[in-house]
Protein backbone atom coordinates (compact mmCIF):
# COMPACT_ATOMS: atom_id res chain seq x y z
CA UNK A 1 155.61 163.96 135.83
CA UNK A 2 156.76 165.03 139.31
CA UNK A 3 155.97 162.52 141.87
CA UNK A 4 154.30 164.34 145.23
CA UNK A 5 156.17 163.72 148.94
CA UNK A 6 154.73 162.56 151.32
CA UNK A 7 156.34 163.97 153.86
CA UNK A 8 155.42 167.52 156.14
CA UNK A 9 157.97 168.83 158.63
CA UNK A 10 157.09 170.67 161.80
CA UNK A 11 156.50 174.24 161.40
CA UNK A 12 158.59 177.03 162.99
CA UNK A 13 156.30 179.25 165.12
CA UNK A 14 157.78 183.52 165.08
CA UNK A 15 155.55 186.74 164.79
CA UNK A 16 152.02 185.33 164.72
CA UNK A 17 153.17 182.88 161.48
CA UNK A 18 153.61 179.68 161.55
CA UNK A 19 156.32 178.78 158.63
CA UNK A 20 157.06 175.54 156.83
CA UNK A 21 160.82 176.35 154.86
CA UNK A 22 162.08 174.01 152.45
CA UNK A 23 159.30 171.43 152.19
CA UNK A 24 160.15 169.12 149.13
CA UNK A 25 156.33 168.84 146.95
CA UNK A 26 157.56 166.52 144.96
CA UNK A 27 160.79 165.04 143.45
CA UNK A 28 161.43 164.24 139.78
CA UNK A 29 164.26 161.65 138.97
CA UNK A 30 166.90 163.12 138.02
CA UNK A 31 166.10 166.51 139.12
CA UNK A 32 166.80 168.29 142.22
CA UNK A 33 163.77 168.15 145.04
CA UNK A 34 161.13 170.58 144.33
CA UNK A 35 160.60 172.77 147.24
CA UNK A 36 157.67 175.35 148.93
CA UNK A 37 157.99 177.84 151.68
CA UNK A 38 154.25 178.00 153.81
CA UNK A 39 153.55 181.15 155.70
CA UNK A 40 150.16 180.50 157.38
CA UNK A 41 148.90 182.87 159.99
CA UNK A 42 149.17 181.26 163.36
CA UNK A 43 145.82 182.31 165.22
CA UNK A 44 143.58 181.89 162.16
CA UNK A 45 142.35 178.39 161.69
CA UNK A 46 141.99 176.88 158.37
CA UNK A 47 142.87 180.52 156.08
CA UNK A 48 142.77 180.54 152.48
CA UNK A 49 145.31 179.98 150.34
CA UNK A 50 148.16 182.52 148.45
CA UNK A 51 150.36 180.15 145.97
CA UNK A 52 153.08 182.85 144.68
CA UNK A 53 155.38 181.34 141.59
CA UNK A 54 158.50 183.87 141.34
CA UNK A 55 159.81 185.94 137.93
CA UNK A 56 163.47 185.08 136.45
CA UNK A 57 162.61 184.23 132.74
CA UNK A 58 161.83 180.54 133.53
CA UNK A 59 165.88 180.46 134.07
CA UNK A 60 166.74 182.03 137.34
CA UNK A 61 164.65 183.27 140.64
CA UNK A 62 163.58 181.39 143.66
CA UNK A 63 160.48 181.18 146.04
CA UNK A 64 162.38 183.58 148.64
CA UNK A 65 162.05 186.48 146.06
CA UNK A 66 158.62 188.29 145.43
CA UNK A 67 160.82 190.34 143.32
CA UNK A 68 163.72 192.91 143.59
CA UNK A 69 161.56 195.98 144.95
CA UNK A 70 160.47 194.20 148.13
CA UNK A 71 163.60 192.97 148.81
CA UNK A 72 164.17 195.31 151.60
CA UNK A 73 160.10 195.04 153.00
CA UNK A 74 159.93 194.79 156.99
CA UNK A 75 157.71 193.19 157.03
CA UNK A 76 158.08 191.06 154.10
CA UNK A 77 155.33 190.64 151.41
CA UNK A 78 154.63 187.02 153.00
CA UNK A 79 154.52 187.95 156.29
CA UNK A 80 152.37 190.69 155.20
CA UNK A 81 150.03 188.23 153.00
CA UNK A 82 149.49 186.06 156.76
CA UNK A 83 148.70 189.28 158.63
CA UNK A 84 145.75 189.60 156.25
CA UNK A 85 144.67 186.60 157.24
CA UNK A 86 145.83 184.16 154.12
CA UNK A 87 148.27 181.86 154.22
CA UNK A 88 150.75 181.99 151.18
CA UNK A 89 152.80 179.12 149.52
CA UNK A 90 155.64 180.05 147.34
CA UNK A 91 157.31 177.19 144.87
CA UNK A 92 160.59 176.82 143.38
CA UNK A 93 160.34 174.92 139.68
CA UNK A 94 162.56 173.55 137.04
CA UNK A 95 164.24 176.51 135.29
CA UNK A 96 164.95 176.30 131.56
CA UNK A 97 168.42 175.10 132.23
CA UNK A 98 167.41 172.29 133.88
CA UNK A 99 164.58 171.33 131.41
CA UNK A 100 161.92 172.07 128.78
CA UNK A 101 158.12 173.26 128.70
CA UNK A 102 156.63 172.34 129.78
CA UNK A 103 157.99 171.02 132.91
CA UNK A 104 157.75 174.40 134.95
CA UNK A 105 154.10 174.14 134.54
CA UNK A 106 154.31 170.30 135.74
CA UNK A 107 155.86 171.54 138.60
CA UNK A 108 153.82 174.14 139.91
CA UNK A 109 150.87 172.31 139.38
CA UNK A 110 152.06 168.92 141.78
CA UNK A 111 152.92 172.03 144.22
CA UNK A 112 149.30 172.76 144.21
CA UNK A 113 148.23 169.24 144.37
CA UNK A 114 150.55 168.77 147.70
CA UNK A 115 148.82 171.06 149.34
CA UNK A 116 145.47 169.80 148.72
CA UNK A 117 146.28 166.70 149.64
CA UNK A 118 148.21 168.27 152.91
CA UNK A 119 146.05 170.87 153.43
CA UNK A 120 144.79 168.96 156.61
CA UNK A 121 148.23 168.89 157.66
CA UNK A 122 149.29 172.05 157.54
CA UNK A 123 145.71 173.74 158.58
CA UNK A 124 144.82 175.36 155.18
CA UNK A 125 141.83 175.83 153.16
CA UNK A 126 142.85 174.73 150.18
CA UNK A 127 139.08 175.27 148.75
CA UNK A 128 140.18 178.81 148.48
CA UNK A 129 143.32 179.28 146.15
CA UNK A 130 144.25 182.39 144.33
CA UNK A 131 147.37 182.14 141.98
CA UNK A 132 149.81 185.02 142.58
CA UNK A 133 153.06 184.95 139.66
CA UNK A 134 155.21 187.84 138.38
CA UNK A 135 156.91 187.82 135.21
CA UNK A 136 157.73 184.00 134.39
CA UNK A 137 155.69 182.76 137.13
CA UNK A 138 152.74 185.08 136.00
CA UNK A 139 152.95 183.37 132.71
CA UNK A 140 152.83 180.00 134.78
CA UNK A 141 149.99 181.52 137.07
CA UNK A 142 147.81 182.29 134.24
CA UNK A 143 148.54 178.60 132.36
CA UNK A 144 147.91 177.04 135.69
CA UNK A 145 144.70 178.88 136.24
CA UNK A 146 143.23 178.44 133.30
CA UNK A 147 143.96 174.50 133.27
CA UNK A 148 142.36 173.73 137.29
CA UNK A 149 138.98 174.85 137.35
CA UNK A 150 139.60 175.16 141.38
CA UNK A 151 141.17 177.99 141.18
CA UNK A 152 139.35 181.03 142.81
CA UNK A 153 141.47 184.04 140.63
CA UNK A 154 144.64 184.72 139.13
CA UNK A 155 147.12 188.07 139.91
CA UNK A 156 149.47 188.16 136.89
CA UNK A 157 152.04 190.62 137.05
CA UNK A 158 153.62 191.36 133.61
CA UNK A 159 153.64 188.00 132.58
CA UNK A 160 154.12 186.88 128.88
CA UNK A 161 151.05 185.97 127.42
CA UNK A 162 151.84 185.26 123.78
CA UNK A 163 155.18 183.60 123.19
CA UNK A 164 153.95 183.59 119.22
CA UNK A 165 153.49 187.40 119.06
CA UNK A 166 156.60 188.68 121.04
CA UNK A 167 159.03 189.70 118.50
CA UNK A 168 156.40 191.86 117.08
CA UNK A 169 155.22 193.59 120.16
CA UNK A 170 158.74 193.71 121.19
CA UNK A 171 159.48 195.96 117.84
CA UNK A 172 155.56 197.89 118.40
CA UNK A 173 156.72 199.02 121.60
CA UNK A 174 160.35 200.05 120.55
CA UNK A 175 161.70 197.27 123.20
CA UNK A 176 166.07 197.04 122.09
CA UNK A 177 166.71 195.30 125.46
CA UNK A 178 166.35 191.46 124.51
CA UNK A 179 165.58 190.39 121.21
CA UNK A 180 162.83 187.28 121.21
CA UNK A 181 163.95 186.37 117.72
CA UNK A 182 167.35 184.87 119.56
CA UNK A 183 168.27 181.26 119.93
CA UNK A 184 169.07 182.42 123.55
CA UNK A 185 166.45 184.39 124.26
CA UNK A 186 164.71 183.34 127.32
CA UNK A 187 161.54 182.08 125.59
CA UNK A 188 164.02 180.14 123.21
CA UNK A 189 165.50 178.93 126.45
CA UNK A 190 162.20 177.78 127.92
CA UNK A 191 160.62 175.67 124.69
CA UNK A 192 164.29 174.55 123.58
CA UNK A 193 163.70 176.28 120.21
CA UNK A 194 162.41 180.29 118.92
CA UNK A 195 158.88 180.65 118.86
CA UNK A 196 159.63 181.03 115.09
CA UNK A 197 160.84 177.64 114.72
CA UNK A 198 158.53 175.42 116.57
CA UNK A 199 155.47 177.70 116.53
CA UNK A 200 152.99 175.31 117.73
CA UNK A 201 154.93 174.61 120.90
CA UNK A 202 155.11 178.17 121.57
CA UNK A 203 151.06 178.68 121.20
CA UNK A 204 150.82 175.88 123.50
CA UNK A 205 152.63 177.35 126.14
CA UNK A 206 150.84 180.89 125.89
CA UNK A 207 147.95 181.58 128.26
CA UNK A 208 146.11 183.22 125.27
CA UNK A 209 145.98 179.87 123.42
CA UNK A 210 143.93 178.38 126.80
CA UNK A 211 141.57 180.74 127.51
CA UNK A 212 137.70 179.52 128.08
CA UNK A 213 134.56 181.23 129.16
CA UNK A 214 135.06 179.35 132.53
CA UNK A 215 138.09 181.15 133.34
CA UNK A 216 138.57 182.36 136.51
CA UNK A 217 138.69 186.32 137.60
CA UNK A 218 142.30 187.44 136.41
CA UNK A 219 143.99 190.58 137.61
CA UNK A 220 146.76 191.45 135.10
CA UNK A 221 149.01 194.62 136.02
CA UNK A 222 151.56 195.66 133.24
CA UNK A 223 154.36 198.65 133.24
CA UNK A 224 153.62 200.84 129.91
CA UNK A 225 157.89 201.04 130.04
CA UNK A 226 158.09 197.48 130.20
CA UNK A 227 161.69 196.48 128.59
CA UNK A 228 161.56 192.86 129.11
CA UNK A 229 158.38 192.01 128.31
CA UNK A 230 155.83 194.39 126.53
CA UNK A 231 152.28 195.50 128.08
CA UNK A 232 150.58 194.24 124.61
CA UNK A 233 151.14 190.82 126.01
CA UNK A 234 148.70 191.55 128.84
CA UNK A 235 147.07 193.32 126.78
CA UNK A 236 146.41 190.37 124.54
CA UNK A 237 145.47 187.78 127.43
CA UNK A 238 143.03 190.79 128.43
CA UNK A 239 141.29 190.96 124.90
CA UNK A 240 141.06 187.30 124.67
CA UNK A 241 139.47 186.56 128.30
CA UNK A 242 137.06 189.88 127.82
CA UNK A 243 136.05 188.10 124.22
CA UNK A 244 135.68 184.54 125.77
CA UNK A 245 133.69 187.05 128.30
CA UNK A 246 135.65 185.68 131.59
CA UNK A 247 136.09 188.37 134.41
CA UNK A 248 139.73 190.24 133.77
CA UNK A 249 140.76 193.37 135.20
CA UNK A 250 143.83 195.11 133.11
CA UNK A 251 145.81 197.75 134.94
CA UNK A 252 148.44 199.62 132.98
CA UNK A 253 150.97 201.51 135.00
CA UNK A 254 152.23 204.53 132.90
CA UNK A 255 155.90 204.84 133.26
CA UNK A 256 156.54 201.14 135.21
CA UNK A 257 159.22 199.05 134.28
CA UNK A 258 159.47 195.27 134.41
CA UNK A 259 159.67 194.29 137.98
CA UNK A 260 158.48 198.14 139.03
CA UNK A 261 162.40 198.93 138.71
CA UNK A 262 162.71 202.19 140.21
CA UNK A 263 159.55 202.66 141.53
CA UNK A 264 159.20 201.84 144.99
CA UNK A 265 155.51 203.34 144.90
CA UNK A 266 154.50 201.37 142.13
CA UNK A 267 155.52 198.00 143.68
CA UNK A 268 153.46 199.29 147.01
CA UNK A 269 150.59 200.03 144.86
CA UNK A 270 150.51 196.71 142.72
CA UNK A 271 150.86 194.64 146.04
CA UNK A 272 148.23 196.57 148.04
CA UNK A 273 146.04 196.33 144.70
CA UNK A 274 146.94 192.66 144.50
CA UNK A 275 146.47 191.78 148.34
CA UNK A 276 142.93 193.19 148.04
CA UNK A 277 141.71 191.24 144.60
CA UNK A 278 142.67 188.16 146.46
CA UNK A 279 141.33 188.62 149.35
CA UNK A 280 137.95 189.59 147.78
CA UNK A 281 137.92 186.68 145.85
CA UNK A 282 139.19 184.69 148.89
CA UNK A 283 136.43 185.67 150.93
CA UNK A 284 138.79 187.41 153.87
């Protein structure tokens, strides 16, 4: 298990934000240091907390990226996240090359213990967390969420849900792109086997097999074009937290890609949607 740091830098002070870059969490031996970016709004004392965890199919990505269509944002989605008044930590994990499930989810949640335990340090409320993830780190979001019963809610964007059922909604929804069933595939990648092969290691690492009446309020958003991963994965987590009869709100965007690809107005909408779900469940 990742060991936490004990260490906080000294914040750079720019445009209203104070920013912590490159803070190691926690180091793993072995590994290379685990690292967060904080943006926290400089004239609000104490704001709630944002913790993003970045797509790339658990084998590329980093906590710079909220994702390809806000590359080019002035201001960026962070900076736009502390203007709201909400500070917003984004983590860097172990990819699949580096090793196994489930040592993303390891990861992400010692990030979230650093910053409790330096939330006094760097002038956060960590009382008030909302887990933000896209893609891979929506499928870590939603694990992580439904494992710390601290969390406030949960934004999943297109996040795989069911690593046991994705060859089949890959071939429901017509989905040629990647192929699941591969030995390379990036599930295959993640668990160090196919879903087909080691089964129960692959139910254990999808947010469906976790669910509990206690979950917290998830917002799932899903492209109905989806080529990477199919919208009956969020879906799925959707039926399963409505049955367990925890709060879930499903939005499917007709026509959206994976990562809103081509659709700058559908990446505006999701993160204006987004912003607002956590800060009504953030209190700001």
């Amino acid at each position: 298990m990742p060991a936490s740091s004990t260490e906080v830098p000294e914040a750079v002070h720019a445009g209203g934000v104070a920013l912590w870059r490159a803070v190691e969490y926690a180091t793993v031996p072995g590994y290379r240091p685990l690292l967060l970016d904080l943006h926290r709004p400089a004239d609000a004392p104490a704001p709630p907390l944002v913790v993003f965890l970045h797509g790339g199919g658990w084998r590329a990505g980093s906590r710079a990226s909220f994702g390809p269509m806000y590359r080019g944002w002035q201001p960026s989605p962070f900076a736009r996240l502390a203007a709201a008044g909400i500070a917003v930590a984004s983590l860097d994990y172990r990819l699949s090359g580096e090793a196994l499930f489930p040592a993303p989810l390891d990861d992400v949640a010692a990030g979230l213990r650093w910053l409790r335990e330096h939330a006094d340090d760097v002038d956060v409320d960590a009382s008030r967390i909302v887990l933000w993830g896209e893609s891979a780190g929506g499928h870590l979001a939603a694990l992580l969420g439904l494992a710390d019963p601290d969390v406030r809610a949960v934004v999943d964007w297109y996040g795989p849900a069911d690593l046991t059922t994705l060859v089949e909604d890959a071939a429901a929804g017509g989905i040629s792109a990647v192929d699941p069933a591969a030995p390379d595939s990036r599930e295959a990648l993640l668990l160090g086997a196919t879903a087909a092969a080691e089964p129960d290691r692959a139910w254990r690492a999808s947010p469906v097999a976790h669910v509990h009446p206690a979950a917290p309020p998830f917002l799932l958003r899903h492209g109905t074009a989806d080529v990477l991963v199919p919208a009956r994965q969020s879906q799925r987590l959707a039926a399963a937290l409505e049955s367990a009869g925890a709060p879930v709100q499903l939005d499917l965007v007709p026509g959206a890609d994976h990562l809103w690809r081509g659709s700058p107005a559908a990446a505006t909408e999701a993160f204006d949607d987004a912003l607002a779900f956590a800060g009504e469940h953030l209190g700001v």
